[in-house]
N, C-alpha and C. Protein backbone atom coordinates (compact mmCIF):
# COMPACT_ATOMS: atom_id res chain seq x y z
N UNK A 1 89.89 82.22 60.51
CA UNK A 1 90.48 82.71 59.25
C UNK A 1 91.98 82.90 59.33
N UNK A 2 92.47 82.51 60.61
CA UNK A 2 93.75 83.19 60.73
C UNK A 2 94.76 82.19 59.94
N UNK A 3 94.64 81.30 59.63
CA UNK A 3 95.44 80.08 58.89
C UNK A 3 95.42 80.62 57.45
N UNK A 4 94.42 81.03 56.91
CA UNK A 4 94.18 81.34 55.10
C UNK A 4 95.03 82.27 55.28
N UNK A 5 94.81 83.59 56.29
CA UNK A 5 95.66 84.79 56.37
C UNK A 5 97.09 84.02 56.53
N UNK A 6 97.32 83.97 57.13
CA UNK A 6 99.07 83.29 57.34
C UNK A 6 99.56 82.84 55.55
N UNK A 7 98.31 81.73 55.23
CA UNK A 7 98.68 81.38 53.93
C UNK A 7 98.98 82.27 52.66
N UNK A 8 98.33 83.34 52.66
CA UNK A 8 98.46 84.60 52.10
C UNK A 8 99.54 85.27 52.39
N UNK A 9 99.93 85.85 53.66
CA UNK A 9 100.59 86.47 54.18
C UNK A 9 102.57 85.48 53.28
N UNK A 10 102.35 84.32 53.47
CA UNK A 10 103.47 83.80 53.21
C UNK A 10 103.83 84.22 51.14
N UNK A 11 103.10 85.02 50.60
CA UNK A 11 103.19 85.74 49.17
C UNK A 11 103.53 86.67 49.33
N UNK A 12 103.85 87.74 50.54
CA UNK A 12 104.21 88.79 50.72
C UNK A 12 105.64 88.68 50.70
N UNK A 13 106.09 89.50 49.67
CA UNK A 13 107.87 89.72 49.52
C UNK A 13 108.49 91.10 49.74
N UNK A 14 109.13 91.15 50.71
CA UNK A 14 109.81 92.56 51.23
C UNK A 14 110.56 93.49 49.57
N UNK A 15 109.86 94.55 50.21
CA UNK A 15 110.85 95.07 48.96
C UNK A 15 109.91 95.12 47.62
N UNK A 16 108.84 94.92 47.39
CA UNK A 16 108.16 94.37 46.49
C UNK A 16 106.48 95.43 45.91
N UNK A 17 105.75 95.16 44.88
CA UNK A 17 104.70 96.03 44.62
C UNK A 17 103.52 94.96 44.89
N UNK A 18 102.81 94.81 45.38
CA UNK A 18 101.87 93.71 45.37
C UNK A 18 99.99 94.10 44.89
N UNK A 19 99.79 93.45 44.29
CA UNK A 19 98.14 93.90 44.04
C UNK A 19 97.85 93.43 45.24
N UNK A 20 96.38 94.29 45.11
CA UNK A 20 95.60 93.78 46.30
C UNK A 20 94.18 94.06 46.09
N UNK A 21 93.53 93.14 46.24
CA UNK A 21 92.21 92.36 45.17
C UNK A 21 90.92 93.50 46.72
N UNK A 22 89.58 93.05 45.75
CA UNK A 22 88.29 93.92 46.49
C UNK A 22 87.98 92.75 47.53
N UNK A 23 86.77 93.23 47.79
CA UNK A 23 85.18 91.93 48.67
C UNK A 23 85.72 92.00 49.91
N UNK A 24 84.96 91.49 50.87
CA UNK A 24 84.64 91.33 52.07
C UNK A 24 86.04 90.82 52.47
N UNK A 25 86.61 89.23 51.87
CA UNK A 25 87.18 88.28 51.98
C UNK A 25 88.72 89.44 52.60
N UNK A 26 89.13 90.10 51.62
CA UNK A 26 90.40 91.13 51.16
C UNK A 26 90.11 91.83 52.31
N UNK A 27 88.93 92.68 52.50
CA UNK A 27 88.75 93.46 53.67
C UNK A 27 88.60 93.19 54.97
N UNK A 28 88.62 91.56 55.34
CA UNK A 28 88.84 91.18 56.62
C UNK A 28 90.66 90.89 56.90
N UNK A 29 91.52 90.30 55.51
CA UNK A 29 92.60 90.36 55.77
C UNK A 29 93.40 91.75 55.19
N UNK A 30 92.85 92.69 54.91
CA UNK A 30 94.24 93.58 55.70
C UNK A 30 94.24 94.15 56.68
N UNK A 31 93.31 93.96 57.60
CA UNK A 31 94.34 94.62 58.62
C UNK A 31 95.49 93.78 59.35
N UNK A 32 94.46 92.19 59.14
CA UNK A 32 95.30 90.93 59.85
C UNK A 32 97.00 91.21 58.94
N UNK A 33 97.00 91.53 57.27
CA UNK A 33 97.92 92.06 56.64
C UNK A 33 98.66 92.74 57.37
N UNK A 34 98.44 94.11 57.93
CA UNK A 34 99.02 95.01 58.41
C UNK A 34 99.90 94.54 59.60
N UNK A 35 99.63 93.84 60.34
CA UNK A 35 99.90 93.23 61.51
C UNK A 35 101.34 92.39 60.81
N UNK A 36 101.32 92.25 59.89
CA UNK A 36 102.20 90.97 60.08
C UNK A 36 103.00 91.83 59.13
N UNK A 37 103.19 93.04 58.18
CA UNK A 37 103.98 94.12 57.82
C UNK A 37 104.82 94.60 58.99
N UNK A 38 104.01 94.97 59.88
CA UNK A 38 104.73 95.75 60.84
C UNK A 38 105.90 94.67 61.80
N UNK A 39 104.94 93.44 62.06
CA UNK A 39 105.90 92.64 62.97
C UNK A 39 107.39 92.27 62.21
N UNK A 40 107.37 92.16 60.87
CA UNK A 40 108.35 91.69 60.09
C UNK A 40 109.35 93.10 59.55
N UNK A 41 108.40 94.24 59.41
CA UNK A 41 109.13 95.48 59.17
C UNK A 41 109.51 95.26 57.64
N UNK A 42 108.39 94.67 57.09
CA UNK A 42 108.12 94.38 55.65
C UNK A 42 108.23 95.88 54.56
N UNK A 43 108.91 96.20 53.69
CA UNK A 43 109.26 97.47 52.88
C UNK A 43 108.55 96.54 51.55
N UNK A 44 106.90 97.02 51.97
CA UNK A 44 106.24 96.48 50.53
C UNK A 44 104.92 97.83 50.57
N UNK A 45 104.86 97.80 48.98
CA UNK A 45 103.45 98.77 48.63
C UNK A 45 102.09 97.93 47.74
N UNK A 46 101.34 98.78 47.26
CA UNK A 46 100.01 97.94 47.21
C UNK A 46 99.38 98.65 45.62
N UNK A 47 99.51 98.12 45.02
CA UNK A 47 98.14 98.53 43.79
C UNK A 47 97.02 97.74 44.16
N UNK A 48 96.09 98.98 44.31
CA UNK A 48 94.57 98.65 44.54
C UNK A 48 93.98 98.35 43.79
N UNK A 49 92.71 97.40 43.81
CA UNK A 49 92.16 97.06 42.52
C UNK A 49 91.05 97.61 42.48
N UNK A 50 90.28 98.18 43.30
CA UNK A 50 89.72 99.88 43.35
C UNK A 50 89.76 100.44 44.54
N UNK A 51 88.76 101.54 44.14
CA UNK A 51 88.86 102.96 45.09
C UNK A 51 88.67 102.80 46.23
N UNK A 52 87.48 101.45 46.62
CA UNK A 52 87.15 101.28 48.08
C UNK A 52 88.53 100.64 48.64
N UNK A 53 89.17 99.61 47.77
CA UNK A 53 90.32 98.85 48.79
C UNK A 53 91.48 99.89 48.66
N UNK A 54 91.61 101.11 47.77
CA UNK A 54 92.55 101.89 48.37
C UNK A 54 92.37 102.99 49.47
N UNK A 55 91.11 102.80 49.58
CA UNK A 55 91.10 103.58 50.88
C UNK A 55 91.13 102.71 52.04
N UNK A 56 90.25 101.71 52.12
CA UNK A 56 91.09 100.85 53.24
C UNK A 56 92.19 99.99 53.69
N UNK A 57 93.44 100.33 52.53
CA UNK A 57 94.44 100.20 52.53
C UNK A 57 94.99 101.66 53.11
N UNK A 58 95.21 102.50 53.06
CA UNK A 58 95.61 103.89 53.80
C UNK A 58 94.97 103.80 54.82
N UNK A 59 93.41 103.70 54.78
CA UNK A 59 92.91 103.74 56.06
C UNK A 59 94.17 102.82 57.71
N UNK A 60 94.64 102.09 56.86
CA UNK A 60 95.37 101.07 57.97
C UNK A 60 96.82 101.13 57.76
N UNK A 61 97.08 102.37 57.33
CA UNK A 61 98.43 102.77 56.78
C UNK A 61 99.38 102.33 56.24
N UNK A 62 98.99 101.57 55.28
CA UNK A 62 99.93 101.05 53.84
C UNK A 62 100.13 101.73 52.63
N UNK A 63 101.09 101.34 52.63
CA UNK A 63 101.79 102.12 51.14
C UNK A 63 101.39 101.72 49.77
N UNK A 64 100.26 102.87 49.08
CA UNK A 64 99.83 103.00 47.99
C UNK A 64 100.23 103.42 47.00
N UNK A 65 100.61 102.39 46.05
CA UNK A 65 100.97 102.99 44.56
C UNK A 65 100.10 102.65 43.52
N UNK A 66 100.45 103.30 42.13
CA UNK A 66 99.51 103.11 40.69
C UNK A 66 100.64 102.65 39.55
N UNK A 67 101.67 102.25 40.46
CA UNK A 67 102.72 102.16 39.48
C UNK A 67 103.27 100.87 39.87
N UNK A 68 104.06 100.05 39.14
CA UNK A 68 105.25 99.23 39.52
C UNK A 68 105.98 98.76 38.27
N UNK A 69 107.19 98.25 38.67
CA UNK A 69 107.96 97.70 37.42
C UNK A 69 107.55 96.32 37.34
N UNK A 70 107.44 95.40 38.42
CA UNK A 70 107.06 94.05 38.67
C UNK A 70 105.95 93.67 39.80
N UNK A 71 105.06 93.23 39.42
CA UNK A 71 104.21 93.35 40.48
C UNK A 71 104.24 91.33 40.94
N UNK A 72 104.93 90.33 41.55
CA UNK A 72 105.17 89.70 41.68
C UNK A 72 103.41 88.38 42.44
N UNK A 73 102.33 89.28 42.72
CA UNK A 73 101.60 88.22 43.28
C UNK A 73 100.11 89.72 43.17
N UNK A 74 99.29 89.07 43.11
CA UNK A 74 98.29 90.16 43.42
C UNK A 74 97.31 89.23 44.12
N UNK A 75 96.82 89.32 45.09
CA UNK A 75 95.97 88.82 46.33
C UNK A 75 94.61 88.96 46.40
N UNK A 76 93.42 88.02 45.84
CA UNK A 76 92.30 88.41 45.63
C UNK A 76 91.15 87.60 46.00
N UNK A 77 90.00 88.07 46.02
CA UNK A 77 88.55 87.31 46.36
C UNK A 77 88.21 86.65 45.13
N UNK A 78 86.93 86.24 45.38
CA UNK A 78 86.45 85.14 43.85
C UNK A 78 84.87 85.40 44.27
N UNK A 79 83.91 85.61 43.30
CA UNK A 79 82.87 85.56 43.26
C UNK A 79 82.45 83.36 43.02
N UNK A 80 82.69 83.07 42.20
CA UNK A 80 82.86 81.59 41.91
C UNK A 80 84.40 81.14 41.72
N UNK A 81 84.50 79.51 41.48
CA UNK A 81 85.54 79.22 40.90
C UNK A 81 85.17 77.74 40.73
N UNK A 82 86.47 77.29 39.92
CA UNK A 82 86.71 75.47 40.04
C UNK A 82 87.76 75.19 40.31
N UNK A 83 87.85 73.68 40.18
CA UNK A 83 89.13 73.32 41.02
C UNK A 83 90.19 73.54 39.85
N UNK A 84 89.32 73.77 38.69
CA UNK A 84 90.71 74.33 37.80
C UNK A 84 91.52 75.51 37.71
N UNK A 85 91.06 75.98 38.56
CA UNK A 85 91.40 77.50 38.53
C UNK A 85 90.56 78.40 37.59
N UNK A 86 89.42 78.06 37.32
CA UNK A 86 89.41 79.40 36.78
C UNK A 86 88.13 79.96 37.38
N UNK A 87 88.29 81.18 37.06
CA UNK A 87 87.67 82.39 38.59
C UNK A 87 86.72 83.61 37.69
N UNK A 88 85.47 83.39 38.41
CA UNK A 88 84.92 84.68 37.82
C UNK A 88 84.75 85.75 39.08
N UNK A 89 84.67 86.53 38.75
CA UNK A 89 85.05 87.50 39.38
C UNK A 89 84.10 89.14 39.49
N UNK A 90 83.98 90.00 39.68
CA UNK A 90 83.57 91.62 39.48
C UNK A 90 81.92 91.68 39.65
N UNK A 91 81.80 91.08 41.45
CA UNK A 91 80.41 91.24 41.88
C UNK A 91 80.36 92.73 42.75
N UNK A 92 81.36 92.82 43.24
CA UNK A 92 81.59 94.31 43.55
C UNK A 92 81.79 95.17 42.52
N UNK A 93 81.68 95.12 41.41
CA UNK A 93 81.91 96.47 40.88
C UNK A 93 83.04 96.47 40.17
N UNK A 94 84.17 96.25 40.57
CA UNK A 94 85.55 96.82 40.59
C UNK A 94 86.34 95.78 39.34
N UNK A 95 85.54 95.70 38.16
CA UNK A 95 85.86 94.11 37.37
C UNK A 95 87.21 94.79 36.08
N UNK A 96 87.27 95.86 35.88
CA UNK A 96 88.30 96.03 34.81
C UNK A 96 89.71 96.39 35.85
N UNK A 97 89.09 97.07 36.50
CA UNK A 97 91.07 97.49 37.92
C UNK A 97 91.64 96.06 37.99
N UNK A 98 90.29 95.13 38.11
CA UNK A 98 91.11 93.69 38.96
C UNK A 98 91.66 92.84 38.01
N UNK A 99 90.57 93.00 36.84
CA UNK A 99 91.69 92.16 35.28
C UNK A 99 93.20 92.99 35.31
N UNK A 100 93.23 94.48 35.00
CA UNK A 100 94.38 95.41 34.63
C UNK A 100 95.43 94.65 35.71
N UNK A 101 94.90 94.38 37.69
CA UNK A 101 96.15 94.29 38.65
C UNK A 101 96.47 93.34 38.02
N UNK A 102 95.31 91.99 37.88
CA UNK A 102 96.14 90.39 37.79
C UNK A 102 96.48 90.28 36.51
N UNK A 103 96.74 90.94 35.88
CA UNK A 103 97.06 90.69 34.15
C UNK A 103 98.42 91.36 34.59
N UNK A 104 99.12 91.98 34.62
CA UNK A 104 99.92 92.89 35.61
C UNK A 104 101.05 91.83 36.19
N UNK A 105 100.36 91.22 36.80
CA UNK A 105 101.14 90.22 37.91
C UNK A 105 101.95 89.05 37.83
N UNK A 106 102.74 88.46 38.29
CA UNK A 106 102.99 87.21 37.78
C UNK A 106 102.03 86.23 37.99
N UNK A 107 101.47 86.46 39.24
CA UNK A 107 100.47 85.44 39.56
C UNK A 107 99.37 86.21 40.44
N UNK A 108 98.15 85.16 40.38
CA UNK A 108 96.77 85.86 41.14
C UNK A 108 96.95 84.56 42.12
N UNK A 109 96.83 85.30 43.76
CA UNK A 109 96.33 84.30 44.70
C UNK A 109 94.85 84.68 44.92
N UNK A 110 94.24 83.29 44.77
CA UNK A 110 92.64 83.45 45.59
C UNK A 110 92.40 83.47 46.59
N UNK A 111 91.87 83.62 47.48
CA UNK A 111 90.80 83.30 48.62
C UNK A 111 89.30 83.50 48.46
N UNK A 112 88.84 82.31 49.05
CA UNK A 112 87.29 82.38 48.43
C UNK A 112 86.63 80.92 49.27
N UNK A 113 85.67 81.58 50.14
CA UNK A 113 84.93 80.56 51.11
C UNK A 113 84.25 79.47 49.93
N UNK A 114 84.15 78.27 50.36
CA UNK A 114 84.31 77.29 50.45
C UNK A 114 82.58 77.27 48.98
N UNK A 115 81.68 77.68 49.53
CA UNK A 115 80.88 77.63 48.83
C UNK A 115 80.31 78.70 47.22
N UNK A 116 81.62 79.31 46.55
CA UNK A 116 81.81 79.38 46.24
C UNK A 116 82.24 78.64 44.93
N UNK A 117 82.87 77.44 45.23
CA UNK A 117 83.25 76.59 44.42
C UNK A 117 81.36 75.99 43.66
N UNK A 118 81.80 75.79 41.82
CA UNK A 118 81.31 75.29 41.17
C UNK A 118 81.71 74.08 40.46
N UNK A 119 80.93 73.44 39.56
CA UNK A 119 81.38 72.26 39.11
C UNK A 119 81.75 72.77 37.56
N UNK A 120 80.63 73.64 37.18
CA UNK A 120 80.42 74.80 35.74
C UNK A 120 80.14 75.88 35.88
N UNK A 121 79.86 76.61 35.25
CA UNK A 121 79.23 77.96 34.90
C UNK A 121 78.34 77.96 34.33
N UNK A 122 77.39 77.14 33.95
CA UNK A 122 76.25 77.13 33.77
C UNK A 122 74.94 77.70 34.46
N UNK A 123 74.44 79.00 33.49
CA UNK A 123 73.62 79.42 34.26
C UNK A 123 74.33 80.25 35.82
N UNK A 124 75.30 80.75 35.84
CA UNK A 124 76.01 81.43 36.69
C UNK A 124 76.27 82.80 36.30
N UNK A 125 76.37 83.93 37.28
CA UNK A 125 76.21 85.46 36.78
C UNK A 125 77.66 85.34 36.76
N UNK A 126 78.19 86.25 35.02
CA UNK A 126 79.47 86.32 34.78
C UNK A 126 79.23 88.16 34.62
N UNK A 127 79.81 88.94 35.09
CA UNK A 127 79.60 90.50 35.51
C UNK A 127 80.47 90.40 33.64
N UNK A 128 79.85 91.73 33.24
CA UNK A 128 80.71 92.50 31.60
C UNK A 128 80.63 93.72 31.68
N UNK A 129 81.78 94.21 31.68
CA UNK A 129 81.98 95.67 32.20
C UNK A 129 81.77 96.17 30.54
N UNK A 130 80.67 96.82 30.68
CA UNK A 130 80.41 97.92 29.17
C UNK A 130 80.61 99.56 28.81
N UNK A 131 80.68 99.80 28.07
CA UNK A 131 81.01 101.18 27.75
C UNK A 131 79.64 102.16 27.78
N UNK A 132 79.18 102.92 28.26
CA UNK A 132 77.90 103.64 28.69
C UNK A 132 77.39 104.08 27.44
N UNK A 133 78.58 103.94 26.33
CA UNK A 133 77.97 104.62 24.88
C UNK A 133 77.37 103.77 24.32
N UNK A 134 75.92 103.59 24.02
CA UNK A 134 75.28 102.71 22.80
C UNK A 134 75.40 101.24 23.63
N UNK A 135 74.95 101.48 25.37
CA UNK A 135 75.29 100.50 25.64
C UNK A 135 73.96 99.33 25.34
N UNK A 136 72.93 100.01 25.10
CA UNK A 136 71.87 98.86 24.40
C UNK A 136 71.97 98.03 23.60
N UNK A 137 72.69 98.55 22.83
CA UNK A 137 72.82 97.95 21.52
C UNK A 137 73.89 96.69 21.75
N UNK A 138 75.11 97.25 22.80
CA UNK A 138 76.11 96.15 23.26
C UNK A 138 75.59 95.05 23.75
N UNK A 139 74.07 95.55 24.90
CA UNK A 139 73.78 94.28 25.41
C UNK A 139 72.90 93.57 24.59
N UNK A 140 72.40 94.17 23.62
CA UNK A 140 71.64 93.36 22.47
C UNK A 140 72.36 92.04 21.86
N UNK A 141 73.40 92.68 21.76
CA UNK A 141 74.24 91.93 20.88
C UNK A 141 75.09 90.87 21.68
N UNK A 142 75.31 90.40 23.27
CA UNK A 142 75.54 90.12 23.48
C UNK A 142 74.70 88.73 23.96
N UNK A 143 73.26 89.23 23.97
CA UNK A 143 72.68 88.39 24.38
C UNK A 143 72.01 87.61 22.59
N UNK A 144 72.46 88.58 21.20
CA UNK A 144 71.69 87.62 20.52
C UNK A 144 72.88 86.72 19.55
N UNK A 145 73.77 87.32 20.10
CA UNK A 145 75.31 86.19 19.73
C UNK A 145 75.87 84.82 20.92
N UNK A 146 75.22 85.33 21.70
CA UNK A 146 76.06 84.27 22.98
C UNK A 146 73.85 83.50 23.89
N UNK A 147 73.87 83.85 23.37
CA UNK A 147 71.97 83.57 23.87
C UNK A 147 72.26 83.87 25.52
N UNK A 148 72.48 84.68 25.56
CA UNK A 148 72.68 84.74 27.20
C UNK A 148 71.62 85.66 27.76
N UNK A 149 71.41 85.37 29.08
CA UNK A 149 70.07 86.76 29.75
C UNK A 149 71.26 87.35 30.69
N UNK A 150 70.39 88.48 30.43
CA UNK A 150 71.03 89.79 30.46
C UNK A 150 70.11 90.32 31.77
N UNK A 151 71.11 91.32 32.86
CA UNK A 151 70.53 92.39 33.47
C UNK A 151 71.55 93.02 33.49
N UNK A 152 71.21 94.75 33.73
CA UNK A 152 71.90 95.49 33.79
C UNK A 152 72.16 95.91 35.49
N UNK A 153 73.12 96.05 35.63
CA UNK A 153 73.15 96.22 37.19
C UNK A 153 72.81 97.55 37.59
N UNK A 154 72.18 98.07 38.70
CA UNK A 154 71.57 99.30 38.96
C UNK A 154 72.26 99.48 40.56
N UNK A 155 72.12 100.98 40.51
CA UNK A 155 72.92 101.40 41.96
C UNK A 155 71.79 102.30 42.72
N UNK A 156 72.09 103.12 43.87
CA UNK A 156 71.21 103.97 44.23
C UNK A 156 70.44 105.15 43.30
N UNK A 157 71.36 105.22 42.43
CA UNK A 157 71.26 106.40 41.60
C UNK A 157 71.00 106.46 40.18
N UNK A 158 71.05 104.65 39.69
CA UNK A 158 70.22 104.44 38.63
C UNK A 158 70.97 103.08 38.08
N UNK A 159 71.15 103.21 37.03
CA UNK A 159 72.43 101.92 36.38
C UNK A 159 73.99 102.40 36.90
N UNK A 160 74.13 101.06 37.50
CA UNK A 160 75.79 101.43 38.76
C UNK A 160 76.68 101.60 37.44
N UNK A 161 77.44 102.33 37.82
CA UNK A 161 79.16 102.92 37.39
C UNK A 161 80.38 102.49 38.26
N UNK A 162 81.09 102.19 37.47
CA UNK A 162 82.34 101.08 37.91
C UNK A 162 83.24 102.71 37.88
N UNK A 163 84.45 101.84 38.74
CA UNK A 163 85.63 103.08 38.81
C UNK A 163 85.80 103.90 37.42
N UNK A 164 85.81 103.32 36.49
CA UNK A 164 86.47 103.77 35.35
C UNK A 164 85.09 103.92 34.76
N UNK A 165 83.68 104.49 34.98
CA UNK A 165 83.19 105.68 34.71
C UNK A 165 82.09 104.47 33.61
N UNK A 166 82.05 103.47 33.57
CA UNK A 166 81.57 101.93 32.83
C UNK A 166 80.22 101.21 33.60
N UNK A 167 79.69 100.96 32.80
CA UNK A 167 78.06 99.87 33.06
C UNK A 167 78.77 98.67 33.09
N UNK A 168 77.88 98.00 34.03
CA UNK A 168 78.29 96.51 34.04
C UNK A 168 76.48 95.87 33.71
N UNK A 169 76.90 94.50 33.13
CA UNK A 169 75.62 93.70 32.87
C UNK A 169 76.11 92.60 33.17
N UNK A 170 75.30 91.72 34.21
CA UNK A 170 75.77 90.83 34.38
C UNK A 170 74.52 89.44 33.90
N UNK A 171 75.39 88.72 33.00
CA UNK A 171 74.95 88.04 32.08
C UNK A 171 75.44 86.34 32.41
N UNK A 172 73.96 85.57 31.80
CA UNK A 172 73.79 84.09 32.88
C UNK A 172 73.88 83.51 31.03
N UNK A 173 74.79 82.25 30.89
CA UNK A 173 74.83 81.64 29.55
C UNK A 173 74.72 80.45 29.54
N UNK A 174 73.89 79.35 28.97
CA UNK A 174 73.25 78.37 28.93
C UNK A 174 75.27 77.50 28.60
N UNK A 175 75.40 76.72 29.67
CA UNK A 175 76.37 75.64 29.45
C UNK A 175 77.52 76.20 28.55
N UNK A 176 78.22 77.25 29.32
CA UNK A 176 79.25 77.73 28.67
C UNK A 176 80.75 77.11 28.45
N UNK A 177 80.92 75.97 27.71
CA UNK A 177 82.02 75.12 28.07
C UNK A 177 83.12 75.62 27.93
N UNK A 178 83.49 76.14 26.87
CA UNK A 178 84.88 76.99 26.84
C UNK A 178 84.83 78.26 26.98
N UNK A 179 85.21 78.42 28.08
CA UNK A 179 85.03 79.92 29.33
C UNK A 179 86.44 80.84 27.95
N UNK A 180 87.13 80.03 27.79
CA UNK A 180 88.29 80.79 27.11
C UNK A 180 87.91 81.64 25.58
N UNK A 181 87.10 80.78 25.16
CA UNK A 181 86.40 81.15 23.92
C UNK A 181 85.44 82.22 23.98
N UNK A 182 84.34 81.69 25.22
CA UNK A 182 83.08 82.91 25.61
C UNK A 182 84.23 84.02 26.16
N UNK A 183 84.93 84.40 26.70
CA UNK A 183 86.11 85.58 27.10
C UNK A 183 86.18 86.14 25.76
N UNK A 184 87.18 85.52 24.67
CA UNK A 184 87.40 86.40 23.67
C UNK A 184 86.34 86.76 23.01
N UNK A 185 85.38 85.82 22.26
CA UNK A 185 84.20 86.62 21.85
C UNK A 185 83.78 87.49 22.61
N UNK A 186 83.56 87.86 23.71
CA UNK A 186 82.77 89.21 24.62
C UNK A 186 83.62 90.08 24.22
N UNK A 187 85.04 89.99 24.12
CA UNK A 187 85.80 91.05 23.98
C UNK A 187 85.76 91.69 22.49
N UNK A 188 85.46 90.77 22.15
CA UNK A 188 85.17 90.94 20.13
C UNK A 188 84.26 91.84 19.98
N UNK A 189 83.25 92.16 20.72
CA UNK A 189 82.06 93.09 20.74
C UNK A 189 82.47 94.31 20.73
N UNK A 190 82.34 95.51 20.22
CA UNK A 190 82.59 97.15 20.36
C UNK A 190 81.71 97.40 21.54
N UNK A 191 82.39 98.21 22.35
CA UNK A 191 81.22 98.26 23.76
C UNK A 191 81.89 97.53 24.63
N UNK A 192 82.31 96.07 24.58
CA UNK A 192 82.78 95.13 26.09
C UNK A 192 83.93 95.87 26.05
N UNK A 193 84.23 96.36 27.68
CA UNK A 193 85.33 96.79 27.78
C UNK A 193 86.28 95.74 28.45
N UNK A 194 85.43 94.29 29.21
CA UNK A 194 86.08 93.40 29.94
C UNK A 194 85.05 93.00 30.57
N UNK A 195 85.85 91.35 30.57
CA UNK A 195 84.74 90.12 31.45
C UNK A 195 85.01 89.99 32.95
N UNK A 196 84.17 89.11 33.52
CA UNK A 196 84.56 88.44 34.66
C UNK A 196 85.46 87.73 35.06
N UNK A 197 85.53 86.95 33.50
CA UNK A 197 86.42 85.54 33.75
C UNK A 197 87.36 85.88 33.39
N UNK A 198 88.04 85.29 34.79
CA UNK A 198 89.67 85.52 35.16
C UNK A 198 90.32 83.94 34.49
N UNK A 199 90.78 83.52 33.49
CA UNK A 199 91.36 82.42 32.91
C UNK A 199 92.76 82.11 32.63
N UNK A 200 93.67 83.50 33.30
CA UNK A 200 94.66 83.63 32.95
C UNK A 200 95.62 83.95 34.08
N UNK A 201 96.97 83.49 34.75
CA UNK A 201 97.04 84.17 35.66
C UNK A 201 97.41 83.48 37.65
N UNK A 202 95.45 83.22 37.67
CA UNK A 202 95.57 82.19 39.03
C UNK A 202 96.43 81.38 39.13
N UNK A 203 97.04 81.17 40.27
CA UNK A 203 98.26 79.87 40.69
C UNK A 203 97.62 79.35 41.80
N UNK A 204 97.30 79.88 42.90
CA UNK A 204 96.71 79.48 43.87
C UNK A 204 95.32 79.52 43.80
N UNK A 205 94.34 78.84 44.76
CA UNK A 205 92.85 78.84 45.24
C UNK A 205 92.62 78.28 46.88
N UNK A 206 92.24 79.12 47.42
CA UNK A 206 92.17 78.59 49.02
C UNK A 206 90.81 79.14 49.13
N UNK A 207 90.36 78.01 49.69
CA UNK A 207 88.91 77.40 49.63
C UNK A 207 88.50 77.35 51.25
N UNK A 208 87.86 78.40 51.77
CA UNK A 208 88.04 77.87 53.55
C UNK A 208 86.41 77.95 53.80
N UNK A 209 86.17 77.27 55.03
CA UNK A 209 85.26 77.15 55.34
C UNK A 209 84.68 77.49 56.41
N UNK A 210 83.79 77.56 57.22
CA UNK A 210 83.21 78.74 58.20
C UNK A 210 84.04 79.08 59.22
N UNK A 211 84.58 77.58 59.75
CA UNK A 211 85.64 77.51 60.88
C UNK A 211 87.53 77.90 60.83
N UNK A 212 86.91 78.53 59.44
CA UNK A 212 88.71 78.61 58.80
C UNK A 212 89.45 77.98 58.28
N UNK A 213 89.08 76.85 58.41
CA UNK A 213 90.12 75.55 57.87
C UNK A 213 89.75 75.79 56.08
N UNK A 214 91.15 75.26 55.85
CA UNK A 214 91.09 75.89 54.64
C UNK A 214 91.53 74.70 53.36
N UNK A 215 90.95 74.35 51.71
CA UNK A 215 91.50 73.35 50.90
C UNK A 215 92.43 74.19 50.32
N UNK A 216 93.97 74.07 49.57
CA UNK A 216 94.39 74.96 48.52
C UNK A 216 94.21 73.84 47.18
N UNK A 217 93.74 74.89 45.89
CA UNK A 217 94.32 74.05 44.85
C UNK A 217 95.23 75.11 43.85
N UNK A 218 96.01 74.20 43.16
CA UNK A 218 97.42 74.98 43.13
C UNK A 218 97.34 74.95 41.44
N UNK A 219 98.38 75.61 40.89
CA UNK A 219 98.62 75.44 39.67
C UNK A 219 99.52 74.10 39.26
N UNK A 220 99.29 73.53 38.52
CA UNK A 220 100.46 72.33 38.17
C UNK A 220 101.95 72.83 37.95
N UNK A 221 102.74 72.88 38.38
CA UNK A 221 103.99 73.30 38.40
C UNK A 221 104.77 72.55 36.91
């Protein structure tokens, strides 16, 4: 993995506010992160895109903020993607912090193992972060406007709660061709507080595979 990390690592700008995305992927590179702060004596801080990656961001002693004037790159995992860039996202939980960082940002970098990559979204779980009020009725309506199947996601303790206190349902839609269109309609709903799909934003995608070696696909310049 140490090549993707390097590749990442080369978005880090001294002096700077940087997001910094959830999943496994994020949580194997910061500490490799940290390492390469310290060797360079890098003067950079971090908006978390939740509660778990700001604690293991302190945990490894980086500088946490909720604020910035410019947040120049925000650094993140991918539940799916294509080679077009576009990225769904919020299997951990954490799906409205990570729209708020990369909406925020100038740009979203990915990282996201190799199998990951799709051809569509067809029939693929897209996470919808909902509002706990009258949330039946939201997912009613979501599934009898968009024909989509519906589950509600459940935690130890009953239907899971996202940072910001929100139900998620994560919902599968028969051949969804314009991801841009299914986005705004979800948002059209009273109740969706925010989707999965990240459509806005990505520049990078690094695609690696068990041994590390890694594809990028880029934004068209």
């Amino acid at each position: 993995m140490n090549e993707v990390y390097d590749a990442l690592n080369a978005f880090l700008e001294d002096g700077s506010v940087m997001g910094m995305g959830s999943g496994s992927t994020i949580e194997g590179y910061i500490p490799y992160m940290k390492e390469h702060v310290d060797r360079y004596n890098l003067d950079v801080a971090f908006v978390p895109t939740s509660e778990k990656t700001e604690a293991h961001l302190k945990r490894h002693g980086l500088n946490v903020v909720h604020h910035a004037e410019r947040m120049p790159v925000t650094i993140d995992g991918a539940d799916r993607f294509n080679e077009a860039l576009m990225v769904i996202k919020g299997g951990g939980g954490s799906l409205l912090r990570e729209k708020q960082v990369g909406y925020f940002s100038d740009q979203i970098v990915i990282a996201a193992h190799q199998d990951k990559r799709v051809e569509n979204f067809s029939g693929i779980v897209i996470p919808v972060e909902i509002n706990t009020y009258l949330y039946g009725m939201t997912v009613r309506t979501i599934e009898r406007d968009f024909e989509a199947q519906t589950e509600m996601r459940t935690g130890a303790d009953g239907l899971f709660i996202t940072d910001n206190g929100n139900h998620i349902v994560d919902c599968r839609f028969n051949d969804p061709k314009d991801m841009d269109h299914l986005q705004n309609g979800l948002l059209a709903i009273p109740g969706v507080v925010e989707t999965g799909i990240f459509n806005r934003k990505v520049s990078h995608i690094f695609s690696f595979d068990d041994q590390g070696a890694y594809q990028k696909y880029e934004k068209d310049r």
